[in-house]
Protein backbone atom coordinates (compact mmCIF):
# COMPACT_ATOMS: atom_id res chain seq x y z
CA UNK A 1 0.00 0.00 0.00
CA UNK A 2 3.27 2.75 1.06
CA UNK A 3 4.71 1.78 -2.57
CA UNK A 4 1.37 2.76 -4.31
CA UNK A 5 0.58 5.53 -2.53
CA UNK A 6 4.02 6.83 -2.83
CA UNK A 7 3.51 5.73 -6.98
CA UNK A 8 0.63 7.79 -7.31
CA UNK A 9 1.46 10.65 -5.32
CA UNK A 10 5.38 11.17 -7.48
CA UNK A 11 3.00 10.77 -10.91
CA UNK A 12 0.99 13.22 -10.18
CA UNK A 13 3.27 15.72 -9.18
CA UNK A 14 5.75 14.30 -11.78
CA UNK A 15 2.41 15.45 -14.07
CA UNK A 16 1.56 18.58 -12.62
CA UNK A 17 5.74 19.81 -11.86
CA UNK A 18 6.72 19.18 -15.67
CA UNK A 19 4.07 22.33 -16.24
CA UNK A 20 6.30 24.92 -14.54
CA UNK A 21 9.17 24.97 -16.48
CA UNK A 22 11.42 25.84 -13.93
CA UNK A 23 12.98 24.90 -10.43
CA UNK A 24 10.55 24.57 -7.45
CA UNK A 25 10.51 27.38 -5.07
CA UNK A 26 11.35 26.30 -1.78
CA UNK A 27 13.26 29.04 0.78
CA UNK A 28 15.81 29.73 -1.21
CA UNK A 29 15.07 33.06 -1.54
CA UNK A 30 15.26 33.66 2.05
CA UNK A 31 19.36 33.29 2.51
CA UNK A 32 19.77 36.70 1.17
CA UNK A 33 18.73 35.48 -2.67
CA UNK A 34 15.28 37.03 -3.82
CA UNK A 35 16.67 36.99 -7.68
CA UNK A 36 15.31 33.97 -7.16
CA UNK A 37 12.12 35.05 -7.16
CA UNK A 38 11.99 37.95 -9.24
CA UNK A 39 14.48 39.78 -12.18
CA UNK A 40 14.05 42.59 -10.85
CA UNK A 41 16.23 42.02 -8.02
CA UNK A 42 19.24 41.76 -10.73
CA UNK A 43 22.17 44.21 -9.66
CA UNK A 44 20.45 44.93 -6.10
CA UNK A 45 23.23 44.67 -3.43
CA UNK A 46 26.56 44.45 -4.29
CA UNK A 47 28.06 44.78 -7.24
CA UNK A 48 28.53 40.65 -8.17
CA UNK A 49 27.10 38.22 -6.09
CA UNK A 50 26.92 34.39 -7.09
CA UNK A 51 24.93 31.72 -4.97
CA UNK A 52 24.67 28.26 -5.10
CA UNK A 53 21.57 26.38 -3.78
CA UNK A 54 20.92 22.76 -3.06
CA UNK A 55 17.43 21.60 -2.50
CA UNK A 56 15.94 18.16 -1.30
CA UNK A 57 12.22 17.55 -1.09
CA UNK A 58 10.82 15.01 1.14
CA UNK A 59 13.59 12.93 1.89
CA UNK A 60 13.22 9.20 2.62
CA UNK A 61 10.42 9.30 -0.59
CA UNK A 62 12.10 7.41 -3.33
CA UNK A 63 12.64 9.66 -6.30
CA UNK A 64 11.86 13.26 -4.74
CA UNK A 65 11.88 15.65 -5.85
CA UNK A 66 15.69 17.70 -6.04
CA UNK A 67 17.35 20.20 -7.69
CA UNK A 68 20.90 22.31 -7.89
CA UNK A 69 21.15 25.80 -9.01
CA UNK A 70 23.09 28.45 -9.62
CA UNK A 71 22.50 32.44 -9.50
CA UNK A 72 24.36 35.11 -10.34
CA UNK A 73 23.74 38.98 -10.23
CA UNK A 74 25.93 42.08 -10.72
CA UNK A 75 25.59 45.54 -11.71
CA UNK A 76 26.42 47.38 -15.10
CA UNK A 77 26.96 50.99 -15.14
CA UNK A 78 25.34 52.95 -12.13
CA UNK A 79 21.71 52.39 -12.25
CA UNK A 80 21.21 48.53 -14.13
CA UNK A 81 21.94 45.04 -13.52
CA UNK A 82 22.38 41.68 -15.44
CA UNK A 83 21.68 37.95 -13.75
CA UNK A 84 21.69 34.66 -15.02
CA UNK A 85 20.56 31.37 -13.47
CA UNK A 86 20.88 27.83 -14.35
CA UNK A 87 19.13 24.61 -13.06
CA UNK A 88 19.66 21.17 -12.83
CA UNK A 89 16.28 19.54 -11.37
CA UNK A 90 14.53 15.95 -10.96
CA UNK A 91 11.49 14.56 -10.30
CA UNK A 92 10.25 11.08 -10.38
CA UNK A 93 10.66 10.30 -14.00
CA UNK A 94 10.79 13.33 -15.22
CA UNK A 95 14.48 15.94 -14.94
CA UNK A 96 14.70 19.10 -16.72
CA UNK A 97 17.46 21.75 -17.19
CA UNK A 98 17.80 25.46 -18.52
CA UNK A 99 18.44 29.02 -17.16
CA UNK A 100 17.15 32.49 -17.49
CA UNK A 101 19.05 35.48 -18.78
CA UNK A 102 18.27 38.95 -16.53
CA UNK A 103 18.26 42.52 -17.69
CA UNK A 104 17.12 44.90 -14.88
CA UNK A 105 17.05 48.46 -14.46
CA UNK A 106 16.60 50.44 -11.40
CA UNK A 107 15.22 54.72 -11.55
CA UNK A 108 15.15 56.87 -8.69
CA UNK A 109 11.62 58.37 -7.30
CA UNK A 110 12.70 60.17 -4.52
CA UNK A 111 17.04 60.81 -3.50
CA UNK A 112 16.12 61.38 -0.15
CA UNK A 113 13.20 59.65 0.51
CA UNK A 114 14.65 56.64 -0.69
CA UNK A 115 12.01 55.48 -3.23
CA UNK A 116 12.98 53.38 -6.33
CA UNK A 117 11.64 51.46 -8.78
CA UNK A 118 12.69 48.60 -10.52
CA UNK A 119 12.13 46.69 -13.89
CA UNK A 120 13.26 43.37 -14.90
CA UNK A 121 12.77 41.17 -18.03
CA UNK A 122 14.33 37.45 -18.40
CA UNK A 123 14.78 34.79 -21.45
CA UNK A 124 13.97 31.61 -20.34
CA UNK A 125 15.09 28.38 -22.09
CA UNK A 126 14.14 25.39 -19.88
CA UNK A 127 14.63 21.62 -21.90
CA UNK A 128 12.26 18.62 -20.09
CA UNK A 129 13.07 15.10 -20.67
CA UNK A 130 10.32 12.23 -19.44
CA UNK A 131 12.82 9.15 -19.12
CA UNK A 132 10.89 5.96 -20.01
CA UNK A 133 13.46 3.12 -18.31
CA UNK A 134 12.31 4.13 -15.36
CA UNK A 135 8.83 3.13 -15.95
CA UNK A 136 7.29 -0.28 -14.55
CA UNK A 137 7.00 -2.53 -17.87
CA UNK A 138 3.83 -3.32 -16.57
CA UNK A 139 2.26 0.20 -15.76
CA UNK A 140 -1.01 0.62 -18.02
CA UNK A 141 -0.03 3.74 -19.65
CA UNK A 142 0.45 2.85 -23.68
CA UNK A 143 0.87 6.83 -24.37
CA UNK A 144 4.34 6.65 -22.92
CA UNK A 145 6.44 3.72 -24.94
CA UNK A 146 9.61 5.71 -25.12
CA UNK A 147 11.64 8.52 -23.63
CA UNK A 148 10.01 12.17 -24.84
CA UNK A 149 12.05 15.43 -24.32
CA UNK A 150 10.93 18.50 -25.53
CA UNK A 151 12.62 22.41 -25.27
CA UNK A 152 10.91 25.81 -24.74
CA UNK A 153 11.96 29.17 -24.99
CA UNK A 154 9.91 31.73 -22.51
CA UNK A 155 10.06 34.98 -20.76
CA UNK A 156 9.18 36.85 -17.48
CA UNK A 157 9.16 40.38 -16.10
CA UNK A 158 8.81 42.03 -13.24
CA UNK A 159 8.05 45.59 -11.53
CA UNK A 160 9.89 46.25 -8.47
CA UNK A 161 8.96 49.32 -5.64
CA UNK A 162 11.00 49.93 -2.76
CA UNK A 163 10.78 52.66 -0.26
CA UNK A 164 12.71 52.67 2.63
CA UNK A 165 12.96 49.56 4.35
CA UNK A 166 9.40 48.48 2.52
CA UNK A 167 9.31 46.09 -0.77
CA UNK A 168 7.25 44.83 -3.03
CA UNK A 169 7.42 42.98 -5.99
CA UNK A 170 5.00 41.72 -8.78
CA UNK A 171 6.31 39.01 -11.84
CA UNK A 172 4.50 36.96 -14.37
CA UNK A 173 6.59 33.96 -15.62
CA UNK A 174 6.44 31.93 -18.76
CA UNK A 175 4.38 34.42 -20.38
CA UNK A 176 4.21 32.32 -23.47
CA UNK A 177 2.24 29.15 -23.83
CA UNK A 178 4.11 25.87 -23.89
CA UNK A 179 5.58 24.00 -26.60
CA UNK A 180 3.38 20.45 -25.92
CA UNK A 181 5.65 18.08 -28.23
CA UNK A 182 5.25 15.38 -25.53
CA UNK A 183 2.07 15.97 -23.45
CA UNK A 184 -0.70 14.26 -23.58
CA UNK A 185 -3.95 15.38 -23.72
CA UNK A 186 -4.44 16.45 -20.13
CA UNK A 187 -1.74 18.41 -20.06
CA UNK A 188 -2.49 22.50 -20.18
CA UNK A 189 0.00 24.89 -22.12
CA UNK A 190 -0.92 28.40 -20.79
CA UNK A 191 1.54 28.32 -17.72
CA UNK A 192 1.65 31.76 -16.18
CA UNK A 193 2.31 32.04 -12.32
CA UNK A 194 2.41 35.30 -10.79
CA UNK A 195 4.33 35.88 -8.04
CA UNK A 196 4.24 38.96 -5.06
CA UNK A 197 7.18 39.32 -2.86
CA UNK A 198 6.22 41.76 -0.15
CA UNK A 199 8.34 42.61 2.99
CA UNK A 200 9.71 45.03 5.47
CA UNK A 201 13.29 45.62 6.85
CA UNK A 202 12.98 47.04 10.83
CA UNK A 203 16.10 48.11 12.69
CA UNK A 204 15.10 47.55 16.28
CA UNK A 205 18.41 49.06 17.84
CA UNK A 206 21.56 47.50 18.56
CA UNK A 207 22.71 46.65 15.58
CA UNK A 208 19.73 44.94 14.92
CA UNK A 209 16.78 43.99 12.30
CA UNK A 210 13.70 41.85 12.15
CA UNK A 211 12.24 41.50 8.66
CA UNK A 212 8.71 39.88 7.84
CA UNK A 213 7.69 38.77 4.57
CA UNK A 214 5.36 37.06 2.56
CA UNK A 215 5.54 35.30 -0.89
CA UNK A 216 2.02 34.41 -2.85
CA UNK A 217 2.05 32.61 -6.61
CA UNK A 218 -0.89 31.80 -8.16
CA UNK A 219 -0.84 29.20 -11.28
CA UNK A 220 -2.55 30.64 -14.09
CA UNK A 221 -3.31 27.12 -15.91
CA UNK A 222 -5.42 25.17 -13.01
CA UNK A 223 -5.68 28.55 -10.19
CA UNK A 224 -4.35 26.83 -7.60
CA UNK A 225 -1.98 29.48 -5.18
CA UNK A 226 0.49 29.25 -2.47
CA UNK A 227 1.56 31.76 -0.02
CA UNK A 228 4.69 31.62 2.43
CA UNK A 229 4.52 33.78 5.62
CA UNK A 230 8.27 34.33 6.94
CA UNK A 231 10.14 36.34 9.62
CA UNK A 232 13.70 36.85 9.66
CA UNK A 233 15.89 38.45 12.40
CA UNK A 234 19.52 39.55 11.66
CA UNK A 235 22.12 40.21 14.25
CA UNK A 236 25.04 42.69 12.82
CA UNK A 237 28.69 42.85 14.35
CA UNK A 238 30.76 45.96 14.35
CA UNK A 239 32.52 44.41 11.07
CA UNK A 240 29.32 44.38 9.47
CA UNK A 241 28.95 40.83 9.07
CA UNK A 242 26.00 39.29 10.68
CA UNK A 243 23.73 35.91 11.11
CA UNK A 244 20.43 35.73 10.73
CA UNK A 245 17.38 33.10 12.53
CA UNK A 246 13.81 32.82 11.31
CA UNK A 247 10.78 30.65 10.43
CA UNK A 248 8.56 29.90 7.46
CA UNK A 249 4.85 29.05 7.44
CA UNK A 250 3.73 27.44 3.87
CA UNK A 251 -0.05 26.69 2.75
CA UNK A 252 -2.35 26.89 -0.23
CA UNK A 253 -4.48 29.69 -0.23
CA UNK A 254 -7.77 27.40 0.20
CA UNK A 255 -6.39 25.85 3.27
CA UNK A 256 -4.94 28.56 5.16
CA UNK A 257 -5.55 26.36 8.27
CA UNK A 258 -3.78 23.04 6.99
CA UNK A 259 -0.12 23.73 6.27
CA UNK A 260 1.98 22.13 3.94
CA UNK A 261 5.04 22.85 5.72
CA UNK A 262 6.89 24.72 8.57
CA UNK A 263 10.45 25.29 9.16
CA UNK A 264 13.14 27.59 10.68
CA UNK A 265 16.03 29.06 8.54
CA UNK A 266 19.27 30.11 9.77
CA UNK A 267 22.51 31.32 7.91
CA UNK A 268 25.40 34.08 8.31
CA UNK A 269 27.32 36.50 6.22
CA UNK A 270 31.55 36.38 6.83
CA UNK A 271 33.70 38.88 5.01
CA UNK A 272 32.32 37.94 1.03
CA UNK A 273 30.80 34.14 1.99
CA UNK A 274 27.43 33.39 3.02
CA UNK A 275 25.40 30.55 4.03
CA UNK A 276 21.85 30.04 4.54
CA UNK A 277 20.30 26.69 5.59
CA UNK A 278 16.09 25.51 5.82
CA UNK A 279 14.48 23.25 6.91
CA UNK A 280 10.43 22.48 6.27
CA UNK A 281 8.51 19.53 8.23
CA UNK A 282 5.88 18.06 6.11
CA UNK A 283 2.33 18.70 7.85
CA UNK A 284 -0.07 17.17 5.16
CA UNK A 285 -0.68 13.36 4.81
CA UNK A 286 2.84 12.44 3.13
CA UNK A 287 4.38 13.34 6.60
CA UNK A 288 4.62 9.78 7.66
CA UNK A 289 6.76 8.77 4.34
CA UNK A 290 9.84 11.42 4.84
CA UNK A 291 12.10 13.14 7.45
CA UNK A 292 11.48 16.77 5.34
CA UNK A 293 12.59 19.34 2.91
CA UNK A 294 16.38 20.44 3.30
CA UNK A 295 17.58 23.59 1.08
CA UNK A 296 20.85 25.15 1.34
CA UNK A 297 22.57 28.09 0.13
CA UNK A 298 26.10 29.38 -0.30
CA UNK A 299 27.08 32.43 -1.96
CA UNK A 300 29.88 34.47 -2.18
CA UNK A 301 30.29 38.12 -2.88
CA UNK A 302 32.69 40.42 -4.79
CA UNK A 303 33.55 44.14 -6.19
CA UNK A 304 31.44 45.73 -3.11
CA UNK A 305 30.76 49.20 -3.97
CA UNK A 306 31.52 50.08 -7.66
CA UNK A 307 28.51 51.95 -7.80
CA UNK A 308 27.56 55.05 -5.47
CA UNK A 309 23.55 55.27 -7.37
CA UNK A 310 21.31 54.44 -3.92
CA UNK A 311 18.97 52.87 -6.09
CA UNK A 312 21.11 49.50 -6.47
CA UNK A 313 21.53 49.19 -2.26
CA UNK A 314 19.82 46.77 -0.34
CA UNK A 315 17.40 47.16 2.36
CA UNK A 316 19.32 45.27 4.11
CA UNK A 317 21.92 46.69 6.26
CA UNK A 318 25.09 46.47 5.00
């Protein structure tokens, strides 16, 4: 009964996963990294900033899903940035690959009130293979006989507004429908998700901050959504590094009282290395199959302070 239950439940997100034509979004974002979620964030911070993130889903489930990435951001002249990103990621039978090319360019509403705005576009090539040998010979599917792989080209943008210590993003992804060489019939091809990515930075004293945040997406092609609630609090030394402690709270939007999955995150900045490490317990009914979700991230920065144009610093305190 655990092996067909496990079956079923890895086919249909195997299904449902191949749609988004990119890496799942886990916490990565929260070690310092929101290019992750949004191009606008290209060239934010310093000047060239590369992070690499592992991610695990549900570990102890036989073919979880997993991923490795790689993102990179960095300024160009005073007011623009340029970030690319590529993926490695599998899922049950399924692995895909690609990256995203960033341009994003950042104006200045108000010197000293500190308001900027922020617009980002990405290419987005993603390439999705469906690998047949490791299907049961005797699973009663006769669509799927041999491997299928198909490629697709896409695009997102992004609007970015930032005042003070307040943010708040807005990005559609995969704005183009989907090249369906392989699907089958089931299978939709308008795949826009929207994404907001809304937070605040507080300095409470003493070298201090506490940041809350919240991250919603909403699937165009079935309209299911997801939001995260996080908080973050970030301890500076007089060197300017710092460490940082928090918790995320994950759920779809129809079952605001029935989690998918809590967690803390912790992680540090040293000199030009960072780490940030999650962890999310599984609260719905696979939680008796796996020990979790594990994500971590470790990035390193370089170049600090090429450009003086406040409209490329973070609200973060550095």
């Amino acid at each position: 009964m655990k092996k067909i239950l496990i079956s079923i439940l890895l086919f249909t997100v195997a299904s449902s996963y191949s749609q988004e034509l990119n890496v799942p979004v886990a916490t990565q974002y929260l070690a310092d990294n929101p290019y992750v979620l949004s191009p606008t964030y290209a060239g934010i911070g310093d000047n060239f900033r590369i992070n690499l993130n592992g991610y695990k889903q549900w570990v102890g489930v036989t073919d979880a899903p997993q991923s490795q990435a790689l993102y990179a951001d960095f300024r160009i002249l005073d007011q623009s940035g340029l970030g690319l990103s590529i993926y490695n990621d599998s899922n049950g039978y399924t692995k895909q690959a690609g990256g995203k090319l960033t341009f994003a360019h950042h104006i200045i509403l108000g010197y000293y009130s500190k308001e900027y705005l922020s617009f980002g576009i990405s290419y987005i090539y993603n390439s999705f293979r469906l690998d047949w040998s490791k299907f049961n010979p005797t699973d009663p599917d006769p669509d799927i006989t041999d491997n299928r792989s198909t490629n697709n080209n896409n695009f997102e943008v992004g609007l970015l507004y930032r005042n003070k210590g307040f943010y708040a993003s807005v990005t559609a992804t995969n704005i183009l429908q989907k090249n369906i060489d392989l699907a089958t019939a089931y299978e939709p091809n308008r795949l826009t998700n929207y994404q907001l990515y809304t937070g605040y930075v507080m300095n409470i004293g003493d070298r201090t901050e506490l940041e809350p945040s919240a991250f919603y997406q909403y699937y165009q092609s079935d309209g299911r959504s997801v939001t995260d609630l996080n908080i973050k609090y970030r301890k500076f030394n007089r060197y300017e590094d710092y460490y940082w402690v928090g918790a995320s709270y994950r759920f779809l939007n129809d079952q605001i009282g029935k989690p998918l999955a809590v967690g803390p995150i912790v992680g540090f900045l040293k000199g030009y290395v960072s780490v940030g490490y999650s962890y999310q317990i599984t609260l719905n009914d696979l939680a008796a199959y796996n020990s979790g979700t594990h994500s971590l991230t470790i990035g390193f920065r370089f170049l600090q302070g090429l450009s003086n144009c406040p409209c490329t610093q973070s609200p973060v305190h550095d």
